[in-house]
C-alpha atoms as a PDB file:
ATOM      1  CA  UNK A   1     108.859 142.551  88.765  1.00  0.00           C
ATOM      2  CA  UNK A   2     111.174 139.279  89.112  1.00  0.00           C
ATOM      3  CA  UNK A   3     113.049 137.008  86.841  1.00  0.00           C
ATOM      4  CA  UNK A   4     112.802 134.248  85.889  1.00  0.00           C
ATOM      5  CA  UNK A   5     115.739 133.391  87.736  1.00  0.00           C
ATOM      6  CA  UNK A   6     114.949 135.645  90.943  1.00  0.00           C
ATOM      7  CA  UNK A   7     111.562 133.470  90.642  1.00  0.00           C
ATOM      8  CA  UNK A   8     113.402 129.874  90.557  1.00  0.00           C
ATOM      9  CA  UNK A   9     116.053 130.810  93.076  1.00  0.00           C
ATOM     10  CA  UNK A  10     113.112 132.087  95.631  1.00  0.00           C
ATOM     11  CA  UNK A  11     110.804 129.094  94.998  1.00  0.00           C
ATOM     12  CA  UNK A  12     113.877 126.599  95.493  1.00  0.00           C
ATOM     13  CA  UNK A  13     114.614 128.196  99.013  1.00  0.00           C
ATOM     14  CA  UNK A  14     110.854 128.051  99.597  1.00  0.00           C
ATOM     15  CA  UNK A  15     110.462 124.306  98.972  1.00  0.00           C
ATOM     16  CA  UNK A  16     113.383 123.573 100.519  1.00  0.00           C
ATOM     17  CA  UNK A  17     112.462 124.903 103.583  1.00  0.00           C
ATOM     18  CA  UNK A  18     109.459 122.859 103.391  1.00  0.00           C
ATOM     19  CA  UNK A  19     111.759 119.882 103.609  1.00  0.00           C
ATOM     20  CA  UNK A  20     111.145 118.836  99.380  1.00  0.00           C
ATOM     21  CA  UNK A  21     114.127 116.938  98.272  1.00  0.00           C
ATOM     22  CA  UNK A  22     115.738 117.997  94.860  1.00  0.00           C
ATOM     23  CA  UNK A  23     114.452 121.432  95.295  1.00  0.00           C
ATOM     24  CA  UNK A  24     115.634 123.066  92.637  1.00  0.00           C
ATOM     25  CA  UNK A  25     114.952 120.496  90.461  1.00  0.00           C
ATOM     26  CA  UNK A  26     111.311 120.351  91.480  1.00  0.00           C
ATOM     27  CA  UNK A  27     111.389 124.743  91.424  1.00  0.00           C
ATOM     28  CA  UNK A  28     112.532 124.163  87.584  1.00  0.00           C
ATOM     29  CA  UNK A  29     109.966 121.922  86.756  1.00  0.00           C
ATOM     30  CA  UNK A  30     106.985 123.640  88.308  1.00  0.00           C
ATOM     31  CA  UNK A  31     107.790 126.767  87.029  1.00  0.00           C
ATOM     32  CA  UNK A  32     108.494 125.301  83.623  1.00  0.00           C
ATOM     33  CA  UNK A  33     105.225 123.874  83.473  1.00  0.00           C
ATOM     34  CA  UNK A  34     103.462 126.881  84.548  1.00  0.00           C
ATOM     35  CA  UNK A  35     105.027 128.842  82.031  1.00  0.00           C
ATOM     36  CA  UNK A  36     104.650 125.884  79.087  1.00  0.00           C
ATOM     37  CA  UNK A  37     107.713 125.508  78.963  1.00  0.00           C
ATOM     38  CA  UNK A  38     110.416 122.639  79.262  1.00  0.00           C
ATOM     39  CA  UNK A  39     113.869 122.918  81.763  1.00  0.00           C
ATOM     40  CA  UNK A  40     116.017 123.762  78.731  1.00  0.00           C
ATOM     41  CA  UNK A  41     113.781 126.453  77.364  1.00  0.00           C
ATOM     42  CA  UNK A  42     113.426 127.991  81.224  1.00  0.00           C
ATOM     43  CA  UNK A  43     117.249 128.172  80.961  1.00  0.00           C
ATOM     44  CA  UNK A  44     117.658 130.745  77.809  1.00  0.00           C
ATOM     45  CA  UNK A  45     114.921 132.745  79.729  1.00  0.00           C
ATOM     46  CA  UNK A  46     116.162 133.284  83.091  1.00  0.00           C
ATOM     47  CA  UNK A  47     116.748 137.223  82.435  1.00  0.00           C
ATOM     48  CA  UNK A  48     113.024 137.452  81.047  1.00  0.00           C
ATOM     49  CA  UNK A  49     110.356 139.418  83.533  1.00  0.00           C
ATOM     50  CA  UNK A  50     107.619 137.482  84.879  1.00  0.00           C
ATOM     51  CA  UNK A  51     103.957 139.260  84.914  1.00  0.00           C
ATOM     52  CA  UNK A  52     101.711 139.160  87.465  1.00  0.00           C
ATOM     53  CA  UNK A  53      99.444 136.548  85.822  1.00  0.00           C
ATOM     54  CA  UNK A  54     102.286 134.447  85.182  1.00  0.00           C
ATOM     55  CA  UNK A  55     103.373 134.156  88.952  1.00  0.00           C
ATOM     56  CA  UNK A  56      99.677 133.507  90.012  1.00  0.00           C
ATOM     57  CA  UNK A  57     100.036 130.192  87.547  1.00  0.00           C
ATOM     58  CA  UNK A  58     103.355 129.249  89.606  1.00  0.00           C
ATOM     59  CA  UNK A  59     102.014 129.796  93.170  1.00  0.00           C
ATOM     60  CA  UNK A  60      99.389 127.367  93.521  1.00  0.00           C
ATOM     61  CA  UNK A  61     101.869 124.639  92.110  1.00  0.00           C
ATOM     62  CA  UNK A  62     104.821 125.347  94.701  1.00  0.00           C
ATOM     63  CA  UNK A  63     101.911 125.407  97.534  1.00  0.00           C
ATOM     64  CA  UNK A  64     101.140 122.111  96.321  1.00  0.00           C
ATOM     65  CA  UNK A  65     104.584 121.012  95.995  1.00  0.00           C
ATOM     66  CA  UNK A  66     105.050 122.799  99.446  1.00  0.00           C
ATOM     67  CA  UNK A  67     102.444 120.050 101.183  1.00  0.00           C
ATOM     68  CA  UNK A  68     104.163 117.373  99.644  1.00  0.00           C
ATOM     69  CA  UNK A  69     102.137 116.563  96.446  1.00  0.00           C
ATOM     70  CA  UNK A  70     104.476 114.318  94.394  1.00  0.00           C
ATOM     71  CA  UNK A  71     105.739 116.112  91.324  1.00  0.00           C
ATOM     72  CA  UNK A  72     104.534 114.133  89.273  1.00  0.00           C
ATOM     73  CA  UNK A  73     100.911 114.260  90.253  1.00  0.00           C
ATOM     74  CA  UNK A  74     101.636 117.989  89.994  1.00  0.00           C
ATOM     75  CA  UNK A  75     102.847 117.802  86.439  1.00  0.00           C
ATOM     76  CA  UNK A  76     100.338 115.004  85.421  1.00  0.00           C
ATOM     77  CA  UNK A  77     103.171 112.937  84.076  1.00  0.00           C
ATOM     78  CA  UNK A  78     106.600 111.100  84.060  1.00  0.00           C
ATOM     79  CA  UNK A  79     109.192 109.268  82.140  1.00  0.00           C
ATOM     80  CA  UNK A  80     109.037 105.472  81.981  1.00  0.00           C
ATOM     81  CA  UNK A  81     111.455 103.616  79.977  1.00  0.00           C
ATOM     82  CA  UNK A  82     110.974 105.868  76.827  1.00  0.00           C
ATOM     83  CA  UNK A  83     107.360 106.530  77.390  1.00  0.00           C
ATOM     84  CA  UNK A  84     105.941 109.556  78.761  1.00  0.00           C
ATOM     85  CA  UNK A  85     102.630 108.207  80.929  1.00  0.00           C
ATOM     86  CA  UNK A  86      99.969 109.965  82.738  1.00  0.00           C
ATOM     87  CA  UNK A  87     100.661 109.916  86.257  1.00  0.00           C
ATOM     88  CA  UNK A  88      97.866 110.721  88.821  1.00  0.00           C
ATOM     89  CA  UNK A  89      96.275 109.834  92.093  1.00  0.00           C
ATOM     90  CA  UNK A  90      94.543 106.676  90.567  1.00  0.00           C
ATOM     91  CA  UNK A  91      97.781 105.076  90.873  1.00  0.00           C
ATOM     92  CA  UNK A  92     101.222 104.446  91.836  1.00  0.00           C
ATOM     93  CA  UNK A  93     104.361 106.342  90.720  1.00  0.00           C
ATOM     94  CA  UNK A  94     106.538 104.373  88.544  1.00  0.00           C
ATOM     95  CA  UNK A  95     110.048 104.212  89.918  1.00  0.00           C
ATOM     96  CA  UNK A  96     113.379 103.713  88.778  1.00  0.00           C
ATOM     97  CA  UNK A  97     113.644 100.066  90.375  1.00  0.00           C
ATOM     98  CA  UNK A  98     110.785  99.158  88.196  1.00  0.00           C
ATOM     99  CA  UNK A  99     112.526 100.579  84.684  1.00  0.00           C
ATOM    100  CA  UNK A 100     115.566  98.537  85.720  1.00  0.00           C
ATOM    101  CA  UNK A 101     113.317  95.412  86.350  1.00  0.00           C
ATOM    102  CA  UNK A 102     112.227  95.744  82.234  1.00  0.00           C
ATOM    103  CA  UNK A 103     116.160  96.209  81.435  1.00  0.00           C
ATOM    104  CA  UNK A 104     116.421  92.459  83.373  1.00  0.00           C
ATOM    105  CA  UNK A 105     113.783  91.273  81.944  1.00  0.00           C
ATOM    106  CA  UNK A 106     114.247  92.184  78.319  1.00  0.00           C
ATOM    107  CA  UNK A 107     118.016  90.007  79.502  1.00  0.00           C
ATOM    108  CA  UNK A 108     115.931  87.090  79.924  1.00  0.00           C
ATOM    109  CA  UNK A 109     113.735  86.990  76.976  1.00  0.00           C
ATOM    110  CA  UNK A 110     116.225  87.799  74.330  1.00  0.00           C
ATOM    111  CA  UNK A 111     115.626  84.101  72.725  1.00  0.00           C
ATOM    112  CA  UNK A 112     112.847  83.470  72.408  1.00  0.00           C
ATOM    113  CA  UNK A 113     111.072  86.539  72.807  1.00  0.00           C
ATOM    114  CA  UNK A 114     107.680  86.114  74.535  1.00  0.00           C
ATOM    115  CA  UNK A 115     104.343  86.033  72.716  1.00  0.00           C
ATOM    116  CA  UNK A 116     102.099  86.514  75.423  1.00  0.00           C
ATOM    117  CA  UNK A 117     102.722  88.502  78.386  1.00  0.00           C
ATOM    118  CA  UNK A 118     100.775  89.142  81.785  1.00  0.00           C
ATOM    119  CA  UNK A 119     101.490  92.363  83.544  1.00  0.00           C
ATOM    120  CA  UNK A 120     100.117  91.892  87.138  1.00  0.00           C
ATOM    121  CA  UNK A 121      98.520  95.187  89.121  1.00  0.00           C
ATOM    122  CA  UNK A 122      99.329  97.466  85.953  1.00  0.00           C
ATOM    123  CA  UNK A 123      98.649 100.716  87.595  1.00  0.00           C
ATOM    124  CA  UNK A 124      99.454 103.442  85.368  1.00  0.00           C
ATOM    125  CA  UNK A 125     100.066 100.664  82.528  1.00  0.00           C
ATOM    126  CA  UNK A 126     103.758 101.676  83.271  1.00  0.00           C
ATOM    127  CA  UNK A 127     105.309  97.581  82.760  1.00  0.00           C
ATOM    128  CA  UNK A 128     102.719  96.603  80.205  1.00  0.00           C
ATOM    129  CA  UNK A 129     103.023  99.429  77.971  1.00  0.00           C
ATOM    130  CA  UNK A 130     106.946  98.951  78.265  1.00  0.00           C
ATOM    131  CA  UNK A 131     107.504  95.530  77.425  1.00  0.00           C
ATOM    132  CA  UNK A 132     104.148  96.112  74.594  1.00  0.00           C
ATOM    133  CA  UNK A 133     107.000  98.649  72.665  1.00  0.00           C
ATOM    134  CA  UNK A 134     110.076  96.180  73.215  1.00  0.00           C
ATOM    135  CA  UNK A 135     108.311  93.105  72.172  1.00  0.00           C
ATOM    136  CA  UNK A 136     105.715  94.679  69.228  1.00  0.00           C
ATOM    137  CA  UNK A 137     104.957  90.869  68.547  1.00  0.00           C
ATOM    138  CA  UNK A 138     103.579  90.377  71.714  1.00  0.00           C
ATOM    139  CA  UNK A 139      99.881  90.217  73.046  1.00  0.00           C
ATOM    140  CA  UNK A 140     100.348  92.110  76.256  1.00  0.00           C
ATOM    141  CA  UNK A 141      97.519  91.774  79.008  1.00  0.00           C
ATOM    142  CA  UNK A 142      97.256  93.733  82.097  1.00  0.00           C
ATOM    143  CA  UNK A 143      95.416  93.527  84.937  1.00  0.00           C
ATOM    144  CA  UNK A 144      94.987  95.350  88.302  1.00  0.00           C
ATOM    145  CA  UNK A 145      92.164  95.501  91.479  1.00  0.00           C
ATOM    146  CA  UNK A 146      91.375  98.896  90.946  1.00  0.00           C
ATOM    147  CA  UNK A 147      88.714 100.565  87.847  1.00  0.00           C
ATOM    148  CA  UNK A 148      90.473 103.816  88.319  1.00  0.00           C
ATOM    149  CA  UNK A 149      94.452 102.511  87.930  1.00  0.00           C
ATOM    150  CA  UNK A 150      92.525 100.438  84.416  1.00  0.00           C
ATOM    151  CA  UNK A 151      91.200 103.961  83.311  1.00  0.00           C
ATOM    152  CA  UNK A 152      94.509 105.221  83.517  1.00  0.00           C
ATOM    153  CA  UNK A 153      96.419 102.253  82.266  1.00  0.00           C
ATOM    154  CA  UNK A 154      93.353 102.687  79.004  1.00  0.00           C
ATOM    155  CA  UNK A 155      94.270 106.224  78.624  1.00  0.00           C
ATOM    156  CA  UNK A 156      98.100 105.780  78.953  1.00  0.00           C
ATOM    157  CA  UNK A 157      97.907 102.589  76.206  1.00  0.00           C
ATOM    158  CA  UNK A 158      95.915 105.266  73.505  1.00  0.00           C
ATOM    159  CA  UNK A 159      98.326 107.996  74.141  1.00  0.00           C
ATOM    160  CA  UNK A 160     101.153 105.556  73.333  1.00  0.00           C
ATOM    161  CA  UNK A 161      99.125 104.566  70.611  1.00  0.00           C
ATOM    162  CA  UNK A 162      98.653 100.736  71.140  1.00  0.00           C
ATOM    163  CA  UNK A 163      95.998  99.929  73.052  1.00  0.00           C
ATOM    164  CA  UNK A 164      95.093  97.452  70.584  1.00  0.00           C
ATOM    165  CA  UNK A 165      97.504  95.168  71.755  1.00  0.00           C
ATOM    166  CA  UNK A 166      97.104  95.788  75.399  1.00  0.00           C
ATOM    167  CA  UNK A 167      94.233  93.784  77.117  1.00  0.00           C
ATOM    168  CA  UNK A 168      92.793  95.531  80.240  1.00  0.00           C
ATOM    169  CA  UNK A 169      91.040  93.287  83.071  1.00  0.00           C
ATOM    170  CA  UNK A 170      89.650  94.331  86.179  1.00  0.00           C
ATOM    171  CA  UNK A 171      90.595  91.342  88.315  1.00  0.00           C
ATOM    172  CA  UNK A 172      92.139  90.408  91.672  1.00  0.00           C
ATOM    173  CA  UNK A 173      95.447  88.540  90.542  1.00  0.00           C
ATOM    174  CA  UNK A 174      94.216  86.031  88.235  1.00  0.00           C
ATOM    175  CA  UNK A 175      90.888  85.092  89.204  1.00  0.00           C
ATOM    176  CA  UNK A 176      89.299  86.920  86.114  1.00  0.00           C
ATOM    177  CA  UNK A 177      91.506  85.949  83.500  1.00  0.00           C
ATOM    178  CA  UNK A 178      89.932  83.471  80.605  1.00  0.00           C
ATOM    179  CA  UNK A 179      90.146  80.150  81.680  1.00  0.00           C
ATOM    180  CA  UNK A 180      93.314  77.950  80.600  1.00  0.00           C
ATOM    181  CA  UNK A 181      95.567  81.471  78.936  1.00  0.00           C
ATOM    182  CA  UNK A 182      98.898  80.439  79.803  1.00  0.00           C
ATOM    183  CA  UNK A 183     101.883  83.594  79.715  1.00  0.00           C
ATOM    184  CA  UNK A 184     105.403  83.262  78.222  1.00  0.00           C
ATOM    185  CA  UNK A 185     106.308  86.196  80.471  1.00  0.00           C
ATOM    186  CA  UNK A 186     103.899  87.508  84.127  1.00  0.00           C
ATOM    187  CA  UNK A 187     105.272  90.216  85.461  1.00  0.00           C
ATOM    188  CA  UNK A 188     103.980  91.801  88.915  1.00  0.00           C
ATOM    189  CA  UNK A 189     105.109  94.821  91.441  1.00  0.00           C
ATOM    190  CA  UNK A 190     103.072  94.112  93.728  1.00  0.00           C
ATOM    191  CA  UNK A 191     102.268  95.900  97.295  1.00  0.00           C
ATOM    192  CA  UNK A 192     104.647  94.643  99.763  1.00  0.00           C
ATOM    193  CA  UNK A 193     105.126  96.797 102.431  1.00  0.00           C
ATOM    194  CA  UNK A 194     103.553  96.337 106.185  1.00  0.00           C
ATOM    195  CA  UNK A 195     101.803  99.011 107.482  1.00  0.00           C
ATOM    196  CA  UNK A 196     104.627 100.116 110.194  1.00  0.00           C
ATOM    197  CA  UNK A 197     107.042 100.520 107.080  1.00  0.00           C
ATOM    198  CA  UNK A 198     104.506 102.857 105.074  1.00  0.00           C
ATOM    199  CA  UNK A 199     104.572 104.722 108.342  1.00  0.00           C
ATOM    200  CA  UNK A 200     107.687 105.366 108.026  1.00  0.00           C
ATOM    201  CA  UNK A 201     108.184 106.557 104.211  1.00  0.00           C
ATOM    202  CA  UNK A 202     108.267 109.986 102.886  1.00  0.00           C
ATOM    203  CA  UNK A 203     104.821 112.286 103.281  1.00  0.00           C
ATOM    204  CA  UNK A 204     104.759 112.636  99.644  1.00  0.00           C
ATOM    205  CA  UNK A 205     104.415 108.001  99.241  1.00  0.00           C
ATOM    206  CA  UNK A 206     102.594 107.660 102.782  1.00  0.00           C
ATOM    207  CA  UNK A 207      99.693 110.486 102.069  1.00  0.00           C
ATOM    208  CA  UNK A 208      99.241 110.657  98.328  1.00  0.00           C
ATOM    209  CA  UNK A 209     100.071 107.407  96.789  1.00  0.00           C
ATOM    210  CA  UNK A 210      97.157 104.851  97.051  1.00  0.00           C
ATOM    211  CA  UNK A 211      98.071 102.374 100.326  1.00  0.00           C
ATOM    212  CA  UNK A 212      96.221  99.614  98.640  1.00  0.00           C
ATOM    213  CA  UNK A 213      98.714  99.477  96.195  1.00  0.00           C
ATOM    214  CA  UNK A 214     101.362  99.746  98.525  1.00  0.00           C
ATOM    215  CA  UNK A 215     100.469  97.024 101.930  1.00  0.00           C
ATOM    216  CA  UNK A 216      99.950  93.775 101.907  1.00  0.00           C
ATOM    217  CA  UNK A 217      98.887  91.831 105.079  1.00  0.00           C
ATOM    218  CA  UNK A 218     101.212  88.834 106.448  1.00  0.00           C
ATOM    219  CA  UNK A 219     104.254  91.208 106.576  1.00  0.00           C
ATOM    220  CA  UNK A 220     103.739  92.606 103.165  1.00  0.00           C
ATOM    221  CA  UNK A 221     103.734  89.071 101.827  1.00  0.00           C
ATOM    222  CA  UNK A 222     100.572  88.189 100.926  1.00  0.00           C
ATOM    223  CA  UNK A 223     100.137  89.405  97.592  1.00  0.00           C
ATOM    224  CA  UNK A 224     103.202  87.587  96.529  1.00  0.00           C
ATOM    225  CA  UNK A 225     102.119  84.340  97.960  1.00  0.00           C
ATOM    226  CA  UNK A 226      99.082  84.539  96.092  1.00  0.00           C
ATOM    227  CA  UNK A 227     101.205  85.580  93.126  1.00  0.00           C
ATOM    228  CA  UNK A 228     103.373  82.467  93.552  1.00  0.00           C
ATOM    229  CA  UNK A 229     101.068  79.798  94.482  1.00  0.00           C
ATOM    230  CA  UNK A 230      99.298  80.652  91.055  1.00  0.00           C
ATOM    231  CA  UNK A 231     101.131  81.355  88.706  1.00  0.00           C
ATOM    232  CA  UNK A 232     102.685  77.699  87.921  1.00  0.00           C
ATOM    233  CA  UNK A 233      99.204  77.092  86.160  1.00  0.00           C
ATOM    234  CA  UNK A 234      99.641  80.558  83.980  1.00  0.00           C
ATOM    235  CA  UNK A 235     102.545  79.727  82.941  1.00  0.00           C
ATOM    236  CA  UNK A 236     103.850  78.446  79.585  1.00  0.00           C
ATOM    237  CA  UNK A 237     106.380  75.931  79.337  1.00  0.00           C
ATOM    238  CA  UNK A 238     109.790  77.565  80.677  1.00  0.00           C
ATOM    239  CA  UNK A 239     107.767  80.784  81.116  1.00  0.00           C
ATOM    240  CA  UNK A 240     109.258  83.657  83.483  1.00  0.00           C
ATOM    241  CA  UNK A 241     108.109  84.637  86.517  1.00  0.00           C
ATOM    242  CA  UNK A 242     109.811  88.594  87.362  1.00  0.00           C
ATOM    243  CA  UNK A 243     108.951  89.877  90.488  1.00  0.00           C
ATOM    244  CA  UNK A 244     109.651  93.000  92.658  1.00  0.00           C
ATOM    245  CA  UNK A 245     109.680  92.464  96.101  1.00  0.00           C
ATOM    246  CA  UNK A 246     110.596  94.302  99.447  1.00  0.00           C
ATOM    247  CA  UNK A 247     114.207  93.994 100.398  1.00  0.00           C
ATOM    248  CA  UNK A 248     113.802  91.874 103.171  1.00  0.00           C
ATOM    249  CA  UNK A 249     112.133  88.982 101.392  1.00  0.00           C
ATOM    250  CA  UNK A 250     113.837  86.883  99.329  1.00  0.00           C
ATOM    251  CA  UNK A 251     114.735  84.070 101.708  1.00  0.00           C
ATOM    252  CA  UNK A 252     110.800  83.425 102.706  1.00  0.00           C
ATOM    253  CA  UNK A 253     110.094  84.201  98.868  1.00  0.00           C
ATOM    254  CA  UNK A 254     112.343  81.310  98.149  1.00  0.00           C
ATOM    255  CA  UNK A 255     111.235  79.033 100.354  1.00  0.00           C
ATOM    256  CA  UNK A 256     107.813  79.238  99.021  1.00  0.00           C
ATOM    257  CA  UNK A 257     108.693  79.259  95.853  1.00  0.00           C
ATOM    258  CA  UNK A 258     109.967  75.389  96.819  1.00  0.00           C
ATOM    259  CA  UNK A 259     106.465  74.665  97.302  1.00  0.00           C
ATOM    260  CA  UNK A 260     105.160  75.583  93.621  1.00  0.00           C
ATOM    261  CA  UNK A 261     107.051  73.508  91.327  1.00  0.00           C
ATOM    262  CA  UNK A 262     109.215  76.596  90.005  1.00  0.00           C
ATOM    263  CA  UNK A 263     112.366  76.432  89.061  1.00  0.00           C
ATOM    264  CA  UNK A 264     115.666  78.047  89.121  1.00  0.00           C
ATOM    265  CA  UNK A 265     114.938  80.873  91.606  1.00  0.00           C
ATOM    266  CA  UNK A 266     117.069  83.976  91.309  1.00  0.00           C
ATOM    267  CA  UNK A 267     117.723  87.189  93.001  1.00  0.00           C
ATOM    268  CA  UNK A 268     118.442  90.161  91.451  1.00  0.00           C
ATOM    269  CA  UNK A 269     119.726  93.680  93.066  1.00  0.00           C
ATOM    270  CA  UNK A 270     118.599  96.731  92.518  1.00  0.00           C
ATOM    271  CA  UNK A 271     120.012 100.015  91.470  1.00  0.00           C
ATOM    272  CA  UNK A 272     120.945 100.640  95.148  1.00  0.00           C
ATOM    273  CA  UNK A 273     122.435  96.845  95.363  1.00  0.00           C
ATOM    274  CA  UNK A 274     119.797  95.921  97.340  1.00  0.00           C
ATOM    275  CA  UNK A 275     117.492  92.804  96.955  1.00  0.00           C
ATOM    276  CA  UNK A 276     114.813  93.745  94.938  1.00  0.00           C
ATOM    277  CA  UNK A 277     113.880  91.185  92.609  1.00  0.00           C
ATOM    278  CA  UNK A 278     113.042  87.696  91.778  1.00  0.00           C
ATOM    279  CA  UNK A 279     113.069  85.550  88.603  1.00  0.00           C
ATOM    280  CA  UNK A 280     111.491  82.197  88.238  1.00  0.00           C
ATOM    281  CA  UNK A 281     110.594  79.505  85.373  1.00  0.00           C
ATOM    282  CA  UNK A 282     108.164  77.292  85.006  1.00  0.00           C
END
């Protein structure tokens, strides 16, 4: 019989092989949640045998990591910004870029904090649910295209126990919002990719993530213009606009932005020092 060390040393040359970044990383956390156990506990075990049953709870998992199954849809969650949220195939995975984007925003709302805030294409809830626990004050709505991502987003708000103050509507952008509700704060990562740059993105984004979350039409813009040509009439009085975008946008996002009445447009990089985001006030 194998350790539990033998067992994460095999399964990290296994999913390596298989090309799975972070592979011993992922090994760790697959086994660990086989077992019921967290990373540090799997540590102070690594001498202990594993039984037979044990290893048929870590196989299937590695096979599934092995295809290129996300780890997070494996493990049924992740980390956001001090929250742990469900994470599934009924939505995006929340990334890094978009935990910076509430460290920006939180920047720009120090004084006065917002009251009401719009969280556009919620998904898993991840922004909403965020900036609901920074600003407890608030009224946070969120909306998104998709029943399944507002299921989610529902079941993510109770677990993080205020889904009183979260409003969930299934709506296209802001066409199904109550008529004249104007936002201190809209926030939206919206899809922006074209369809030849999904092509190109890891297996694990381009055939398990939901595309329609991902691609817009009109070179990935066309969410955003929607997004921008709209939101001047949701927004309150010096209300912010926060946006992420694709890298390559920000000069086009700009010049339409020109066209809405909103003012001082900014760009902001992200973690990589790329362009990745966009502030705006009404």
């Amino acid at each position: 019989m194998a350790t539990v060390l033998e067992i994460v040393k095999k399964s990290t040359d296994f999913l390596a092989g298989k090309g799975v970044e972070n592979a011993r990383f992922n090994a760790e956390s697959l086994i660990g949640c086989a077992l019921a156990l967290k990373r540090m506990q799997l540590y102070v075990q690594f001498e202990r045998t594993l039984s037979e049953p044990e290893l048929e709870k870590i196989r299937p998992l590695l096979r599934r990591r092995a295809a290129r199954e996300p780890l997070q849809y494996i493990l049924g969650e992740t980390a956001f910004h001090g929250l742990v949220l469900k994470c599934d195939r009924r939505a995006l995975i929340p990334r890094s870029e978009t935990e910076y984007l509430v460290e920006l925003i939180v920047k720009r709302c120090e004084d006065p904090k917002p009251t009401f805030i719009l969280d556009l294409g919620t998904g898993t809830g991840a922004l909403a649910l965020a900036l609901a626990k920074i600003f407890p004050a608030a009224v946070v709505t969120a909306v998104d295209a998709s029943e399944d991502a507002l299921t989610l987003a529902r079941e993510n708000a109770a677990a993080a126990g205020i889904a009183e103050r979260v409003r969930l509507f299934k709506t296209d952008w802001f066409a199904g919002l109550p008529e004249g509700e104007r936002f201190d704060l809209i926030v939206a990562n919206p899809p922006y990719l074209t369809s030849a740059e999904l092509a190109e993105t890891q297996a694990e984004v381009r055939e398990f993530e939901p595309a329609s979350a991902l691609v817009a039409g009109d070179d990935g813009l066309s969410d955003l213009r929607t997004i921008l040509r709209d939101a001047p009439g949701r927004l309150a009085p010096r209300g912010l606009l926060a946006l992420e975008t694709g890298i390559a946008q920000h000069a086009e996002l700009k010049r339409l932005s020109e066209r809405t009445g909103l003012t001082g447009f900014e760009s902001a990089l992200d973690l990589t020092e790329r362009d990745r985001f966009v502030f705006l006030r009404a």
